[in-house]
Protein backbone atom coordinates (compact mmCIF):
# COMPACT_ATOMS: atom_id res chain seq x y z
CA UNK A 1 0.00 0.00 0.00
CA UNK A 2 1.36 3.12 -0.76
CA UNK A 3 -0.05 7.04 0.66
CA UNK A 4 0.58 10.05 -0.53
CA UNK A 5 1.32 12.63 1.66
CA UNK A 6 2.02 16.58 1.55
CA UNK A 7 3.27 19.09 4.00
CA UNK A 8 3.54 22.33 3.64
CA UNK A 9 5.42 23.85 6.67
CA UNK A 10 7.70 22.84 9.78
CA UNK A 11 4.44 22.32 11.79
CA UNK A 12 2.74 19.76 8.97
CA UNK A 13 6.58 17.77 8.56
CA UNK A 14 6.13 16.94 12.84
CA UNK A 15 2.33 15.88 11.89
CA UNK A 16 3.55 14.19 9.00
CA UNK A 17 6.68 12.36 10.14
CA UNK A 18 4.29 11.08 13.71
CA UNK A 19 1.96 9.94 10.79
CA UNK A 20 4.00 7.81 9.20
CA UNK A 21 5.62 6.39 12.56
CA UNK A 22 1.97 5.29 13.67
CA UNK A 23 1.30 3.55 9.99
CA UNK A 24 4.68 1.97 9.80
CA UNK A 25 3.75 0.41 13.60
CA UNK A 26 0.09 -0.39 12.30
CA UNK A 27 0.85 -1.49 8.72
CA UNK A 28 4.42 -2.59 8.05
CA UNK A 29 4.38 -2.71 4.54
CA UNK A 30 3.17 1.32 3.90
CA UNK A 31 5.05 2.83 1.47
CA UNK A 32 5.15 7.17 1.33
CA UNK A 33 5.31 9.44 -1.64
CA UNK A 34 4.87 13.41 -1.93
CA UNK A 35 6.43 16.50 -0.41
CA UNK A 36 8.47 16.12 2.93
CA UNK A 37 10.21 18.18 5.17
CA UNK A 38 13.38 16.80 7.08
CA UNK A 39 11.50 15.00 10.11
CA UNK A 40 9.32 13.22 6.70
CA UNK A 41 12.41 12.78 4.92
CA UNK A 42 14.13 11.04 8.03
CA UNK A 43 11.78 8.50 7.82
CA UNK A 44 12.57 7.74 4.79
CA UNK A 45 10.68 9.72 2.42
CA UNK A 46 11.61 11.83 -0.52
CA UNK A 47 10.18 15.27 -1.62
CA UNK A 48 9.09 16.01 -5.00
CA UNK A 49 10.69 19.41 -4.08
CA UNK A 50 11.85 21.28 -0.54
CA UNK A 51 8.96 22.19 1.57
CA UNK A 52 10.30 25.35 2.32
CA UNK A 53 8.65 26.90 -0.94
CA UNK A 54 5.17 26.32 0.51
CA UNK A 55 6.19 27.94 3.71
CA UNK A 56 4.00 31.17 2.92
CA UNK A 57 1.30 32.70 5.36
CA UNK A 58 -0.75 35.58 4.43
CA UNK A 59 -2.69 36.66 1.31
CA UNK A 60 -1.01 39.54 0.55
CA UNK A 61 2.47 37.60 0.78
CA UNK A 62 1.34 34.88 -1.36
CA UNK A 63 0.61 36.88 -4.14
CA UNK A 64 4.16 37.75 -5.73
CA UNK A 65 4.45 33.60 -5.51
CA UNK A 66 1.30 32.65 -7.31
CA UNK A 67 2.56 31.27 -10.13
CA UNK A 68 5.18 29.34 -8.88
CA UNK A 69 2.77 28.28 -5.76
CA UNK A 70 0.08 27.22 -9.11
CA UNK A 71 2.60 25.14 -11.09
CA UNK A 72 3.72 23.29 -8.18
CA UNK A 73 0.20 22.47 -7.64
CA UNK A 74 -0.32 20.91 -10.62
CA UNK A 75 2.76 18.87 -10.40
CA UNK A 76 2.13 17.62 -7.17
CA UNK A 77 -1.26 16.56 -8.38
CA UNK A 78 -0.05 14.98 -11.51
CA UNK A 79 2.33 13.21 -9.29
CA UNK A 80 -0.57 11.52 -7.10
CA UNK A 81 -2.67 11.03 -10.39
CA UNK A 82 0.08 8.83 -12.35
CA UNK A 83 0.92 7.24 -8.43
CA UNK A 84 -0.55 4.00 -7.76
CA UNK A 85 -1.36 5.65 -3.93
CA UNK A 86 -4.13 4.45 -2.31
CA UNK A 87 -4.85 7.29 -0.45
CA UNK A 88 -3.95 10.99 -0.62
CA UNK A 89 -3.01 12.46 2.97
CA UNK A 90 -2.85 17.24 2.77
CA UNK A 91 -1.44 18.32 5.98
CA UNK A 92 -2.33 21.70 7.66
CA UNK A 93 -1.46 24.22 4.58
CA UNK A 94 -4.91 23.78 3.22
CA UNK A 95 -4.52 27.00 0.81
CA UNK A 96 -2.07 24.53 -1.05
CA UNK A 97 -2.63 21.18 0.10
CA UNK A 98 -7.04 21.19 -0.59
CA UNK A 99 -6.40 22.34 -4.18
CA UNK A 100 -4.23 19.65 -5.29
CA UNK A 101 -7.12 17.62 -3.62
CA UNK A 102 -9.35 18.99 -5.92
CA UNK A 103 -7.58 18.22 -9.27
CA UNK A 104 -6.89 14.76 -7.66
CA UNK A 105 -10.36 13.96 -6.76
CA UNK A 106 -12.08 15.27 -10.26
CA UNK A 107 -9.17 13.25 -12.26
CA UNK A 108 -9.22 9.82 -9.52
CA UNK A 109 -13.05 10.40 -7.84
CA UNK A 110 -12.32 7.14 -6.16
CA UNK A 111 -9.04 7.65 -4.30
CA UNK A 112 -9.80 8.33 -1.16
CA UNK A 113 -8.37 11.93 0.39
CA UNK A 114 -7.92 13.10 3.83
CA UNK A 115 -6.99 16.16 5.17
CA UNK A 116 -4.71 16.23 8.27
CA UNK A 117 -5.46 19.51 10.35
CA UNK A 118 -9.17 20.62 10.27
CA UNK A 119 -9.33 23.94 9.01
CA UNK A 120 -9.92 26.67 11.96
CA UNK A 121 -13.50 26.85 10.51
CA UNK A 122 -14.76 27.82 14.37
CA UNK A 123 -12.28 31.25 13.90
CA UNK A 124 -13.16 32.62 10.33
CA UNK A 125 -14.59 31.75 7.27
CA UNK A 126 -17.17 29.04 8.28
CA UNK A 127 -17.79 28.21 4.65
CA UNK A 128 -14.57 26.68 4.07
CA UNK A 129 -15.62 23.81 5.52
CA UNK A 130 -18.60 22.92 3.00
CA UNK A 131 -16.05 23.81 0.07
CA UNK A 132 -13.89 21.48 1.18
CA UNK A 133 -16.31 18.65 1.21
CA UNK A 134 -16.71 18.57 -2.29
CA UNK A 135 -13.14 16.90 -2.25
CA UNK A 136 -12.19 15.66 1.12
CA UNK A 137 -13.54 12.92 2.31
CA UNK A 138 -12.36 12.09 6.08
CA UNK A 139 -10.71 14.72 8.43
CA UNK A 140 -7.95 14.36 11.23
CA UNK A 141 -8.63 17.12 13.85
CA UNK A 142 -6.49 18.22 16.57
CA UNK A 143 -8.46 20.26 18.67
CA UNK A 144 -11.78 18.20 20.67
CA UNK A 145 -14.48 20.84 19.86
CA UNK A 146 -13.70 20.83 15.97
CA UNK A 147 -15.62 16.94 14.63
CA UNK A 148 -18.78 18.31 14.69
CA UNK A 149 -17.88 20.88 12.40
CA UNK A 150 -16.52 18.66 9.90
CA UNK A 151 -19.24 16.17 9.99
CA UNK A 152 -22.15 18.53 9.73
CA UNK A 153 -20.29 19.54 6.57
CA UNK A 154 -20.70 16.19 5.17
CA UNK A 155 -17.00 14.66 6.18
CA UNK A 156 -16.18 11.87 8.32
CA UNK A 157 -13.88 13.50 11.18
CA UNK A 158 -11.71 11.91 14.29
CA UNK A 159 -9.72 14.09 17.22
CA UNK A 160 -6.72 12.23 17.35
CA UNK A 161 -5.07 14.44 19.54
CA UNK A 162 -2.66 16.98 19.31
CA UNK A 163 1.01 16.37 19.12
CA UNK A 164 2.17 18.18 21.21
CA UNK A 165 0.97 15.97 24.35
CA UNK A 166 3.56 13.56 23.14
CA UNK A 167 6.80 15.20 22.18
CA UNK A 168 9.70 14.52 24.65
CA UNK A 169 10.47 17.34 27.69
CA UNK A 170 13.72 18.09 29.34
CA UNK A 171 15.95 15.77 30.64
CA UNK A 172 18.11 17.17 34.05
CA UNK A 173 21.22 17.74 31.71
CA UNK A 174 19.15 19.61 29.05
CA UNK A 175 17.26 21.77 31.69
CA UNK A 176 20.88 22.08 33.49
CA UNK A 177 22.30 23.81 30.47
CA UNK A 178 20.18 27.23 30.86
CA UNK A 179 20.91 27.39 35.18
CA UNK A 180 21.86 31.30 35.95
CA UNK A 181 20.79 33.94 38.13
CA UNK A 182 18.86 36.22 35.79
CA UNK A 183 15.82 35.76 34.02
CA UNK A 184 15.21 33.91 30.77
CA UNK A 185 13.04 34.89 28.72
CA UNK A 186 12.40 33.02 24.87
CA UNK A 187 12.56 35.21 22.38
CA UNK A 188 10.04 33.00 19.52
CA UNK A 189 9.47 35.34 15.75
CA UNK A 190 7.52 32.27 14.38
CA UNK A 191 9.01 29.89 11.83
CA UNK A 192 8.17 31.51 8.63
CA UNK A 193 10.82 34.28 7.20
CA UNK A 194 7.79 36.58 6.58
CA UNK A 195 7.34 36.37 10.30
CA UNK A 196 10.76 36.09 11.69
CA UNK A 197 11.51 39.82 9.09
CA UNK A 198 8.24 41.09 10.85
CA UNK A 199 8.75 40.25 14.73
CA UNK A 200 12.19 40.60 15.11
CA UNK A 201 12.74 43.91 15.50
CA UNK A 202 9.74 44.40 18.22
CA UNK A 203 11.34 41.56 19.69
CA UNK A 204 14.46 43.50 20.20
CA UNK A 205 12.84 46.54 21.34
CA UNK A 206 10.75 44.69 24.14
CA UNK A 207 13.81 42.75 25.27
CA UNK A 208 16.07 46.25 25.56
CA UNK A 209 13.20 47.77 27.79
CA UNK A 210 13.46 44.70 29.85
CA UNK A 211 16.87 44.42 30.51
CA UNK A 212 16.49 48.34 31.98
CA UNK A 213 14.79 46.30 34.99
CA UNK A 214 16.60 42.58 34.56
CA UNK A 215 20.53 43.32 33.83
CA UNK A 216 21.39 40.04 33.88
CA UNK A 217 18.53 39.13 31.61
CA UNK A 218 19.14 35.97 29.27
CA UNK A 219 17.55 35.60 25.99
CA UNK A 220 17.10 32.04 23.92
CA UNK A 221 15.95 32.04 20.55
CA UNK A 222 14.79 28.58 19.20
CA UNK A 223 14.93 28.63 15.61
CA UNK A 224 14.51 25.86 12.47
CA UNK A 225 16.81 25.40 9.74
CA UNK A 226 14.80 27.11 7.36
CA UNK A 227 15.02 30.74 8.94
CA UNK A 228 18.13 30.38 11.38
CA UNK A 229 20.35 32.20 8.71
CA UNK A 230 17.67 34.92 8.41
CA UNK A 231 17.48 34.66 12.29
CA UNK A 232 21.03 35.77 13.03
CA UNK A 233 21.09 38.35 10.53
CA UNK A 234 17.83 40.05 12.07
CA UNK A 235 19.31 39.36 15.76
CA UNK A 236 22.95 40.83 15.13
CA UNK A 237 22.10 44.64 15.85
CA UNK A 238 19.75 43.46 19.27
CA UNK A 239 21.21 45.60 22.45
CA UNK A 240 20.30 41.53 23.80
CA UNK A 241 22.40 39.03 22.03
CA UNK A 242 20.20 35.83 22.16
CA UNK A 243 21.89 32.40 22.21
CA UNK A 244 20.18 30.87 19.04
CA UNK A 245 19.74 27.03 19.19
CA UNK A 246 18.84 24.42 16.27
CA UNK A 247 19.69 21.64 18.28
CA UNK A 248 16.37 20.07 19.85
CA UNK A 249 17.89 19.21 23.32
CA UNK A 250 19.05 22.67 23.54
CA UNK A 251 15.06 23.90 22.49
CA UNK A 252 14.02 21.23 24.96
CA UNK A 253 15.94 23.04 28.07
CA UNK A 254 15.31 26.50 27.22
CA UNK A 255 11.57 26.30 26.93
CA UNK A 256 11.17 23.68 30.57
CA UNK A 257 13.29 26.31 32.21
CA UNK A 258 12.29 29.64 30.79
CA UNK A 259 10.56 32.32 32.92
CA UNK A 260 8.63 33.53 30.23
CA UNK A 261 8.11 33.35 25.98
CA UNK A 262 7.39 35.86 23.97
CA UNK A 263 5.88 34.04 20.88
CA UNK A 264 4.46 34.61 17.13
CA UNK A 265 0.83 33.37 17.37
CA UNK A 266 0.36 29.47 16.21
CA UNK A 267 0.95 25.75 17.83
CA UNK A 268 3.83 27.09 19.26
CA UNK A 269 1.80 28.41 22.09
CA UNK A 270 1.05 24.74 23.07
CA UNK A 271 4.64 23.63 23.12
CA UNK A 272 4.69 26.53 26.13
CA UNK A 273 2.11 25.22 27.58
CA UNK A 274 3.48 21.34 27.81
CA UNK A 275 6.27 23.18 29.57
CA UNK A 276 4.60 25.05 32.29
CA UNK A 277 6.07 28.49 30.65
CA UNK A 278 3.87 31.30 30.53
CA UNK A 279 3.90 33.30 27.43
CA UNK A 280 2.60 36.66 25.88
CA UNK A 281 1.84 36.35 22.28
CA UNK A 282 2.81 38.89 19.80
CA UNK A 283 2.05 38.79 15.76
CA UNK A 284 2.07 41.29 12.80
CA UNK A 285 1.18 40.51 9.59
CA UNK A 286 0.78 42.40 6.05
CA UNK A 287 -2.14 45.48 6.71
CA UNK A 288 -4.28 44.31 3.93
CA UNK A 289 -4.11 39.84 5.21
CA UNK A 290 -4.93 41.70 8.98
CA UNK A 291 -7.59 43.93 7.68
CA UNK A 292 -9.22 40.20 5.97
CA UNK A 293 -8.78 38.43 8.77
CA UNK A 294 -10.28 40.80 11.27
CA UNK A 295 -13.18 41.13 8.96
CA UNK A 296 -14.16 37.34 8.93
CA UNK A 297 -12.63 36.30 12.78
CA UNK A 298 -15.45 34.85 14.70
CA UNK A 299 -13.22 34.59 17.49
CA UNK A 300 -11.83 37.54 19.75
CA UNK A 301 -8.10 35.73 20.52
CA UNK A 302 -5.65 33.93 18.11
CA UNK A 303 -4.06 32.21 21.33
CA UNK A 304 -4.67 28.53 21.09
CA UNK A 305 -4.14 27.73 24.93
CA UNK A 306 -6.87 30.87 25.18
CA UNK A 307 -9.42 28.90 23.24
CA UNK A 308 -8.71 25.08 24.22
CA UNK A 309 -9.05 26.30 27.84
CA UNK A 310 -12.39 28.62 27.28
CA UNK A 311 -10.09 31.21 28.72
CA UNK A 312 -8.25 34.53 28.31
CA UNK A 313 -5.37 34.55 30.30
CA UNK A 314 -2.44 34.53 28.01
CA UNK A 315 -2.24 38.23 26.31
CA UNK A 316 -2.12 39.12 22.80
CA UNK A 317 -0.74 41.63 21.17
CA UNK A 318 -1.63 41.46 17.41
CA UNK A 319 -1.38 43.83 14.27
CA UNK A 320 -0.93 47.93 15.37
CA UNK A 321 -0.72 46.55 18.95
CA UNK A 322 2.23 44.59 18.34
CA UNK A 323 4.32 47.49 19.69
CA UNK A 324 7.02 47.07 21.86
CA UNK A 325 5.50 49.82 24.59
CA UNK A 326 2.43 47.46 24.69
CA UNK A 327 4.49 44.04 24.93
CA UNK A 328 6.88 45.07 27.74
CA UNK A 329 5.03 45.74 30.65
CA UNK A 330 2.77 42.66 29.63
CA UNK A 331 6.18 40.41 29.71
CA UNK A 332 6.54 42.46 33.07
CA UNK A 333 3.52 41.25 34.71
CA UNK A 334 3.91 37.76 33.47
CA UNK A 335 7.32 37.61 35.56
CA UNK A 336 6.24 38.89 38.57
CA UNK A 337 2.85 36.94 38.47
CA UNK A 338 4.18 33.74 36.77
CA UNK A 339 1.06 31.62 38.18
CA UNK A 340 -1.42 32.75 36.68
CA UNK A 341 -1.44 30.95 33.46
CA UNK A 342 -0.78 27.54 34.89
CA UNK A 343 -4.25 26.27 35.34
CA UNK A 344 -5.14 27.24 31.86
CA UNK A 345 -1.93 25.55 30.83
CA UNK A 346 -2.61 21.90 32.54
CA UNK A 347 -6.21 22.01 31.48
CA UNK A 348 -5.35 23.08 27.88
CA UNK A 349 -3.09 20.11 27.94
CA UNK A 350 -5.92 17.44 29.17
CA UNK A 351 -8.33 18.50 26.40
CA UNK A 352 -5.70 17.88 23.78
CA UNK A 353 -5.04 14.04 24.90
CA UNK A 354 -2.17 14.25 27.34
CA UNK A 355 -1.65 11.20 29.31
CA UNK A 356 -3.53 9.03 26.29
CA UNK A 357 -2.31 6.70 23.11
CA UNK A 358 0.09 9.14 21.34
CA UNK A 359 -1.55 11.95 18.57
CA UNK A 360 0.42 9.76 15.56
CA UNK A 361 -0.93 6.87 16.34
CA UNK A 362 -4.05 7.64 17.13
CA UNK A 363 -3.94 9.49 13.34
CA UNK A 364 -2.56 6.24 11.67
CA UNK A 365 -5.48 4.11 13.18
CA UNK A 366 -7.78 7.01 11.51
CA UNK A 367 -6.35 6.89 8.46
CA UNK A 368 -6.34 2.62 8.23
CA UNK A 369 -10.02 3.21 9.10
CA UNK A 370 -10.88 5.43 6.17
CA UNK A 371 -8.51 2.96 3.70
């Protein structure tokens, strides 16, 4: 049996590669085609080209791409076409990965397709979820409060958890790398360049003010291969050098012994959460993709612990508010109140699965089901 799968970004690869762990356990045979990021292509799987090109948020930043982003489209769909896959597996990027579903499903109506990642339908634009029914048939949701949504649209939908309840925390040596007397804070611009060009220099800013009050404060920057160049080139001119890491024990320590994050909006606020560290989330996007998005949100926060937990706790500081004045005495309060987030924290966690059969596994079983 062989599945086609595509990912789109850093967050889909970790969805993708936990996929095909759980269908490798389940069905030892499996073969994997597509487009794969490095934790995909460790398991053994090529890409018909690198991910990285389909790392694009935001309508206004997606436009001087469009062509490109349309042509490899179509070859990724001619790809599962002429494939004898049995099934074809999108993950999170729907923008890409639900049109080459289409084109698949019109040319091969009777391969089955499921999308990995329900679309935040609950948030903004409600009608996506019908549109994508016309080419989708099952759903793998990560969030408990999102099946009926997909069902009522005509879909066949499972939680399966989110992943984040089963990636690895700290050992004692990894936590003992980041011991020291003053504060550390993460410092996380989001994964994307767009982002990382956008956040960095409020990032700086707030982390100057701060060190007015902390002197010996410490910064940490996480980063992925994809934007770690673009990372220390933003960073270099920051009155707080941050120690950048790429190496996943090193991410592992800094975020179980941070005092606090400062974060881009997205799953990462999760990975914060599995840690115990409070956060403040800041984002800015192209005016135009903000203006869209605040005229379709159905939501009043972006903050994913926020929403899992039916609570506002975590603050947000998104488009003109992502201002350095604004962030700073929020990081402020966070530190000398660092409580007050971890009840919404733990019970976020619970409602995503922690404790249970692990998120890939749980998503392989889904997927055998469907097949």
């Amino acid at each position: 049996m062989k599945i086609f799968l595509v990912a789109g970004e850093p967050s889909g690869d970790r969805l993708g590669a936990a996929l095909m762990a759980g269908l490798r356990e389940l069905s030892p045979g499996v073969e994997f085609a597509g487009v794969a990021g490095p934790l995909m292509q460790a398991q053994g799987m090529g890409s018909l080209f690198p991910m990285e090109e389909l790392s694009i948020m935001g309508i206004a930043e997606v436009l001087p791409k469009y062509r490109h982003l349309k042509r490899r489209i179509r070859e990724v769909a001619e790809a599962v076409i002429s494939s004898d896959a049995g099934a074809l597996v999108t993950i999170d990027s729907p923008d890409f990965g639900l049109r080459v579903a289409a084109l698949v499903k019109s040319a091969r109506p009777g391969l089955r397709t499921i999308h990995y990642v329900a679309p935040s339908v609950w948030a903004w634009r409600p009608g996506r979820a019908a549109k994508m029914a016309r080419h989708i048939d099952h759903v793998l949701a990560l969030l408990p409060f999102e099946p009926p949504y997909m069902t009522a649209a005509g879909m066949t939908c499972d939680f399966v958890g989110h992943p984040v309840v089963a990636e690895a925390l700290a050992t004692d040596a990894e936590r003992a790398d980041f011991a020291g007397d003053g504060p550390l804070v993460l410092a996380l611009p989001g994964s994307r360049k767009g982002e990382v060009a956008r956040l960095a220099p409020v990032l700086g800013d707030v982390l100057a003010r701060l060190q007015h009050h902390h002197p010996a404060l410490r910064v940490a920057l996480p980063t992925v291969p994809g934007v770690a160049d673009l990372v220390r080139e933003v960073t270099a001119g920051w009155v707080v050098r941050p120690w950048i890491i790429e190496d996943a024990g090193q991410k592992r320590g800094a975020f179980a012994t941070a005092d606090v994050a400062i974060a881009a909006s997205g799953t990462v606020s999760l990975e914060l959460a599995a840690n115990a560290c409070p956060m403040v989330i800041a984002y800015d996007m192209n005016p135009l993709t903000l203006w869209l998005m605040r005229r379709a949100a159905l939501v009043d926060t972006v903050t994913l612990v926020n929403l899992v937990s039916d609570t506002r706790v975590v603050p947000e500081f998104i488009g003109n508010r992502c201002r350095a004045d604004l962030i700073a005495p929020a990081v402020e309060a966070v530190l000398a109140d660092p409580s007050a987030q971890d009840a919404a924290m733990r019970l976020t966690m619970a409602r995503l699965g922690m404790g249970g059969e692990p998120p890939g596994l749980r998503a392989a079983r889904s997927v055998l089901g469907v097949l």
